[in-house]
N, C-alpha and C. Protein backbone atom coordinates (compact mmCIF):
# COMPACT_ATOMS: atom_id res chain seq x y z
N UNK A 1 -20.17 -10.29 14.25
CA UNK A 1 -19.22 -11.30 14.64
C UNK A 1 -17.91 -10.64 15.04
N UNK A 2 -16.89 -11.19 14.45
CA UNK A 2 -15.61 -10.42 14.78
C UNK A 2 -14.92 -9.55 13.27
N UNK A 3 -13.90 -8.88 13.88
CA UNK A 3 -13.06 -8.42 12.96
C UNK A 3 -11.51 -9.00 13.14
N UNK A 4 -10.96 -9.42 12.17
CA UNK A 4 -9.82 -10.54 12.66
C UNK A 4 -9.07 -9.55 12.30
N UNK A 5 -7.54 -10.02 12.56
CA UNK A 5 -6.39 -9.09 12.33
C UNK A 5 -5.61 -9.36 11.16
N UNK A 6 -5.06 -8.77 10.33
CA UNK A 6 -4.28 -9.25 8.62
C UNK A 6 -3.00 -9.84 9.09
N UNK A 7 -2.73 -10.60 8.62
CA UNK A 7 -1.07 -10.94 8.33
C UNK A 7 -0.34 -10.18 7.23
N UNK A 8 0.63 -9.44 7.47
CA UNK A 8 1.07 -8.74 6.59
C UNK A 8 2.18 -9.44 5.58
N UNK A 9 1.94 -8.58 4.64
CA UNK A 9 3.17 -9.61 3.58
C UNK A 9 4.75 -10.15 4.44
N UNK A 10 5.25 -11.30 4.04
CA UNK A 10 6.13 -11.74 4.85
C UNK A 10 6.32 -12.35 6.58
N UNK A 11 4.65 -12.15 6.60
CA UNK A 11 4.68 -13.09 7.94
C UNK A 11 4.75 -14.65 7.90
N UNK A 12 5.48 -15.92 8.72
CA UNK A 12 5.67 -16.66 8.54
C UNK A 12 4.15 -17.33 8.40
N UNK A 13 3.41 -17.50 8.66
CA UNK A 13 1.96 -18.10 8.43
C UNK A 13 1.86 -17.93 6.88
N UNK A 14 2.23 -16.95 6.13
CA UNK A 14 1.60 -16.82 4.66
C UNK A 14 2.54 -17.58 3.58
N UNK A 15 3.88 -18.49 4.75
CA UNK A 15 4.56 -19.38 3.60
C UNK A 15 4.64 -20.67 3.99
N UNK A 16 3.52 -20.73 4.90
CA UNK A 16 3.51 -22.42 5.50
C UNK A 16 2.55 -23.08 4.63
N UNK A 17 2.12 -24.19 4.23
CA UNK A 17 0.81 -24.81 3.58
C UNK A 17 -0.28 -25.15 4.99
N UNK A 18 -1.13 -24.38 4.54
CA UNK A 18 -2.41 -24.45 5.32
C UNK A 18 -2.57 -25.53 5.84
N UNK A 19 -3.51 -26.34 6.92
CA UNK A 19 -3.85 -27.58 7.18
C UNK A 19 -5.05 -27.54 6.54
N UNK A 20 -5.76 -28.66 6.31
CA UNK A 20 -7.41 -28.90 5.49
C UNK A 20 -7.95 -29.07 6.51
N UNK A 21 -9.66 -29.04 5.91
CA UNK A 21 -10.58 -29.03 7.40
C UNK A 21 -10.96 -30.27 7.26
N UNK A 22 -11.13 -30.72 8.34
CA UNK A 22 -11.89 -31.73 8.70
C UNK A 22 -13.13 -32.08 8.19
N UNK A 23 -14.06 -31.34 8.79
CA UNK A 23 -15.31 -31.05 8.91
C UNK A 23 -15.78 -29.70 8.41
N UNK A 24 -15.63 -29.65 7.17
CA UNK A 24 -16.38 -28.22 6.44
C UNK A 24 -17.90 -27.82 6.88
N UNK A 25 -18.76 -28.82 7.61
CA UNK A 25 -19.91 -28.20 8.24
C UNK A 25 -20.01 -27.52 9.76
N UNK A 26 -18.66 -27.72 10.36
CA UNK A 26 -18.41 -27.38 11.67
C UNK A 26 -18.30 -26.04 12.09
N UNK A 27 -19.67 -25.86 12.98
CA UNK A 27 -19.57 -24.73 13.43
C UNK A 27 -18.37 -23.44 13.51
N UNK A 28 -17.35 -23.97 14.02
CA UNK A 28 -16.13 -23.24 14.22
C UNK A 28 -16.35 -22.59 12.83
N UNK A 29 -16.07 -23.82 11.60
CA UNK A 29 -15.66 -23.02 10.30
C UNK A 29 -16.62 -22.45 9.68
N UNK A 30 -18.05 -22.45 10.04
CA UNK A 30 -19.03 -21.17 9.36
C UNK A 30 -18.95 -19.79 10.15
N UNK A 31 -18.35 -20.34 11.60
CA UNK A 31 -18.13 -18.76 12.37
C UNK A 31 -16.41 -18.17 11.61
N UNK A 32 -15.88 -18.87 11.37
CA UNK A 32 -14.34 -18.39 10.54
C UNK A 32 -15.36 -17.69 9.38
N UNK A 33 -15.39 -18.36 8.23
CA UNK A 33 -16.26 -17.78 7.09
C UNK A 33 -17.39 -16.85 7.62
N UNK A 34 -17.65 -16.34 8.31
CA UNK A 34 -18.18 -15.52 8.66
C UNK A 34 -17.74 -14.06 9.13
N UNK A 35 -17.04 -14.10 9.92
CA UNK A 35 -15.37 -13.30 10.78
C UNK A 35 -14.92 -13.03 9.29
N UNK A 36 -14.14 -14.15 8.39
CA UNK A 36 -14.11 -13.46 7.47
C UNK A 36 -14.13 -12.41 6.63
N UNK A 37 -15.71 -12.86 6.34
CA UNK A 37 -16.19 -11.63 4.93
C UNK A 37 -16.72 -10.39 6.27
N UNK A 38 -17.14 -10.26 7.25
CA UNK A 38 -16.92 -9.70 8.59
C UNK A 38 -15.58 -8.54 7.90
N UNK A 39 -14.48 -9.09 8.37
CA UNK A 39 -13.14 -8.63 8.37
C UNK A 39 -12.94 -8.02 6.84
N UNK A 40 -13.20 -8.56 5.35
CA UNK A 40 -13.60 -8.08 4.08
C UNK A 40 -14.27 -6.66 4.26
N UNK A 41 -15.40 -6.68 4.93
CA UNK A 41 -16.50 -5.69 4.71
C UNK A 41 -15.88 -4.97 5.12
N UNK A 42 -15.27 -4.81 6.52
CA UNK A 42 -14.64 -3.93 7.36
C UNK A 42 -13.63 -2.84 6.35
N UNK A 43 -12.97 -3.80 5.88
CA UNK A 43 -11.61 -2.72 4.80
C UNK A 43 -12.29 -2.26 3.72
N UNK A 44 -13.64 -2.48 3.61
CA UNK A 44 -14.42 -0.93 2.67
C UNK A 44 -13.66 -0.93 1.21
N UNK A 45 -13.92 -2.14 0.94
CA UNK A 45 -13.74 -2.25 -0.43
C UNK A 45 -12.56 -2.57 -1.44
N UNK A 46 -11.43 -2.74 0.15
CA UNK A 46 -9.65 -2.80 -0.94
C UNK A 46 -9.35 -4.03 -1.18
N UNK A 47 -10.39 -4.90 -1.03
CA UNK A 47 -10.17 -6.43 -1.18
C UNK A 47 -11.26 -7.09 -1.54
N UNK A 48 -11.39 -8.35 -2.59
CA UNK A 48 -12.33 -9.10 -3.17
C UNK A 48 -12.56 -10.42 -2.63
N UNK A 49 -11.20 -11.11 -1.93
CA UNK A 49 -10.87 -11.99 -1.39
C UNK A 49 -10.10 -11.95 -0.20
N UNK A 50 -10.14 -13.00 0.39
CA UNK A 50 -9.69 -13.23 1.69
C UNK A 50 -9.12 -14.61 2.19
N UNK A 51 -8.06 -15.47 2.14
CA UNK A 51 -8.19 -16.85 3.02
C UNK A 51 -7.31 -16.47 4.47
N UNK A 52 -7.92 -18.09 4.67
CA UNK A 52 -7.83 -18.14 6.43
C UNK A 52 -6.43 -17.67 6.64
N UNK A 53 -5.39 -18.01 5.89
CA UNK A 53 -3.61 -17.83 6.82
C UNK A 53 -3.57 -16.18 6.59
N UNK A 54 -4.40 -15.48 5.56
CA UNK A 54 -4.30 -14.41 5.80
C UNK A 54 -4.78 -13.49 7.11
N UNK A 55 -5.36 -13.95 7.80
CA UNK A 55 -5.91 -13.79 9.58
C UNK A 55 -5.54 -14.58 10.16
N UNK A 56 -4.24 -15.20 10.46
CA UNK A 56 -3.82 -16.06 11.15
C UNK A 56 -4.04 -17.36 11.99
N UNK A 57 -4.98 -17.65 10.48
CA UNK A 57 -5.56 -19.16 10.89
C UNK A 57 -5.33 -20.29 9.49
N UNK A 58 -4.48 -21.25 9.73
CA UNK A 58 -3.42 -21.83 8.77
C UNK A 58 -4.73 -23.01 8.32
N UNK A 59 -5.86 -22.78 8.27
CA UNK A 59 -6.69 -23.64 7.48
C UNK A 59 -6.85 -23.35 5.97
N UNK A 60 -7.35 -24.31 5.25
CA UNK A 60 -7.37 -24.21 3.45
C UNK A 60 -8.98 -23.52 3.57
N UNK A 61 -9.44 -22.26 3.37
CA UNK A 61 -10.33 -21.65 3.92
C UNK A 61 -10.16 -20.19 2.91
N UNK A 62 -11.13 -20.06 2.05
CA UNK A 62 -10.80 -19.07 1.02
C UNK A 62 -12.46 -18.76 0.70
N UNK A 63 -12.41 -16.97 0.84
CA UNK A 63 -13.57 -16.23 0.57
C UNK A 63 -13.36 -15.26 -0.82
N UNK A 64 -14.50 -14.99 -1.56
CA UNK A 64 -14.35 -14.21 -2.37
C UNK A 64 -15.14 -13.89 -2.73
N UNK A 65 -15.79 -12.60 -3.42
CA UNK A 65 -16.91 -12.55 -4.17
C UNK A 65 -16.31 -12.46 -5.93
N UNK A 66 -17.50 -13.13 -6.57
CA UNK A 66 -17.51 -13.38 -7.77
C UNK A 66 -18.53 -12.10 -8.38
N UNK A 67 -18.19 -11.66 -9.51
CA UNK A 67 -18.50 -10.50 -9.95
C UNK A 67 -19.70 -10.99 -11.15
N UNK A 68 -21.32 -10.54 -10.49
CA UNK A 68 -22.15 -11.15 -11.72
C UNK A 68 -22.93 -9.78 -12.28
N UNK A 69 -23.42 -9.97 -13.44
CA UNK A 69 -23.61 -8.66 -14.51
C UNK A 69 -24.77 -9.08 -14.93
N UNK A 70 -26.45 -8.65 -15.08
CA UNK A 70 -27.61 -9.10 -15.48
C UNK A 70 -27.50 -7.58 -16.32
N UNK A 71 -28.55 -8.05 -16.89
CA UNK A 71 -28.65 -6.77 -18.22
C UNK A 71 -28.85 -5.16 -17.33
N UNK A 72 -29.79 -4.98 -16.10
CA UNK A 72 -29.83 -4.20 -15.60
C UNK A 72 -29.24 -3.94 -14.54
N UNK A 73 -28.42 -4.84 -13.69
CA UNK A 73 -27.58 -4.19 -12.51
C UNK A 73 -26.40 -5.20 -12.77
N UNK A 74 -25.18 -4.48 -11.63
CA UNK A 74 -23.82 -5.40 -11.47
C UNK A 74 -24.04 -5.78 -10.41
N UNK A 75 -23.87 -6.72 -9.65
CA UNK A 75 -23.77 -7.23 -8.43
C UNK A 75 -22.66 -8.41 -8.17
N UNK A 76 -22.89 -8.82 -7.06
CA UNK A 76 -21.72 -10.21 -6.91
C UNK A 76 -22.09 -11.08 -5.72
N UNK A 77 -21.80 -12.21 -5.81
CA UNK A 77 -22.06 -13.22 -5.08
C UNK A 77 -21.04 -13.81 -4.51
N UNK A 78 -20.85 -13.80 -3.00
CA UNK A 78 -20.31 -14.97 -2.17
C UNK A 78 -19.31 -16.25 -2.27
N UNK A 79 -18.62 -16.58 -3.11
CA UNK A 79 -18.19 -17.66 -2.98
C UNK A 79 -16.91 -18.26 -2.05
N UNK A 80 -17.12 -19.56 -1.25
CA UNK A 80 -16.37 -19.74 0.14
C UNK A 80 -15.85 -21.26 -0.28
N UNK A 81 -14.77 -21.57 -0.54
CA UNK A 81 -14.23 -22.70 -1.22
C UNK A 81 -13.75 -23.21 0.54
N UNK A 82 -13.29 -24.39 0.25
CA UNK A 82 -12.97 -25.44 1.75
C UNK A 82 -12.34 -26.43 0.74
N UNK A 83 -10.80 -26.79 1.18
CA UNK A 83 -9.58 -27.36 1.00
C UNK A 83 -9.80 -27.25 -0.91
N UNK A 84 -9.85 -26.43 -1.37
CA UNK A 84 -9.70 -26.34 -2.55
C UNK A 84 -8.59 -26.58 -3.28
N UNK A 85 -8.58 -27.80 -4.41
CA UNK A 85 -7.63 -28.16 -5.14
C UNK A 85 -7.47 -26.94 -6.10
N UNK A 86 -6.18 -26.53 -6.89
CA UNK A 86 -5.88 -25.92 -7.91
C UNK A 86 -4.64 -26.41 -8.73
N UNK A 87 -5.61 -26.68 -9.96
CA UNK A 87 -4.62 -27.34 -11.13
C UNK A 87 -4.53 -26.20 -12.09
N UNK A 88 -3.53 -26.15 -12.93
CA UNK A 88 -2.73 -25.62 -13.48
C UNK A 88 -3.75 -25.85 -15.22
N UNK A 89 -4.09 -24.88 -15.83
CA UNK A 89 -5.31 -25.34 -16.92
C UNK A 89 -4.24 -25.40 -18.20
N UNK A 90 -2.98 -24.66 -18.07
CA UNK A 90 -2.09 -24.19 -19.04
C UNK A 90 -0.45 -24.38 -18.74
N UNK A 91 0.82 -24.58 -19.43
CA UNK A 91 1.99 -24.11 -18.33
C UNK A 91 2.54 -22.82 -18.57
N UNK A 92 1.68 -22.03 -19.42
CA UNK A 92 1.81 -20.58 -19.23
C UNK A 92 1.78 -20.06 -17.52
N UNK A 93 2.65 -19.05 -17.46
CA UNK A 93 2.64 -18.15 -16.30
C UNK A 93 2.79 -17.01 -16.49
N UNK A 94 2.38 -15.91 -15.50
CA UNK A 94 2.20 -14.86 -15.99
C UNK A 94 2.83 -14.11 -14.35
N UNK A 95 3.52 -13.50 -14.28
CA UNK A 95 4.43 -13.15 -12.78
C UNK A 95 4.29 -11.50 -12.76
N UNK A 96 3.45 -11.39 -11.66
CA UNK A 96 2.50 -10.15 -11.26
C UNK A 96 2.15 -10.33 -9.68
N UNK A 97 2.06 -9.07 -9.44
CA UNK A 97 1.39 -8.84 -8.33
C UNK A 97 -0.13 -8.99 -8.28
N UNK A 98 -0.33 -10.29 -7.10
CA UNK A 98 -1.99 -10.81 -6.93
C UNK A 98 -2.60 -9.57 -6.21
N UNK A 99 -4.15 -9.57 -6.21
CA UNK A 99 -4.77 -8.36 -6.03
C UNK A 99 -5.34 -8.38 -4.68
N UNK A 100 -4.91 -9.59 -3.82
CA UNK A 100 -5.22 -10.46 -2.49
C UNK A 100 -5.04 -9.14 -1.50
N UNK A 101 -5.27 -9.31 0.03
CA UNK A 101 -5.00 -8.36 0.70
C UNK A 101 -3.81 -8.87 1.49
C-alpha cells in the first residue's frame, strides 16, 4: 500500500480534535488502516501505535498492537479502534512522556 508521512511533535494537526468517521466500513478507511500499520512496519519497530492526525489525516482512527503471551511464545495482535470514546477509570494522573510516535 502506501507509506504515509509523520507529523512531527508540534504540528498544528496534532492539537486539533479529529473529525469521526462516518462510515467505519468504508473502503477509504480500511485502505487508511492499512497505509497505517503499512507506515508502523516501515519504522522497524520504534512504535506500537499509530492514529490518523499523526499522518496527517484529522480522523478519530487509532492502530496498535496489543501485546499477547501464551505459555510458549510472545506475540501480539492488531487492534484498530474507530471514533473511540475514552473515559477517565480514576482522577489520578500521572504526567509523562507517551510512547506514541
Amino acid at each position: 500500500m502506501a507509506i504515509l508521512k509523520i507529523a512531527k511533535m508540534g504540528h498544528p494537526i496534532l492539537s486539533k480534535k479529529a473529525k469521526t468517521v462516518d462510515d467505519p466500513t468504508d473502503k477509504k478507511i480500511r485502505t487508511l488502516v492499512q497505509d497505517m500499520l503499512d507506515t508502523l512496519n516501515d519504522l522497524g519497530g520504534s512504535g506500537v501505535g499509530l492514529a490518523a492526525p499523526q499522518v496527517h489525516i484529522s480522523l478519530q482512527v487509532v492502530i496498535f498492537e496489543q501485546p499477547l503471551e501464551t505459555p510458549n511464545q510472545k506475540s501480539s495482535k492488531l487492534v484498530t479502534l474507530i471514533n473511540p470514546k475514552i473515559k477517565s477509570l480514576t482522577k489520578k494522573m500521572d504526567t509523562d512522556w507517551e510512547g506514541c510516535l
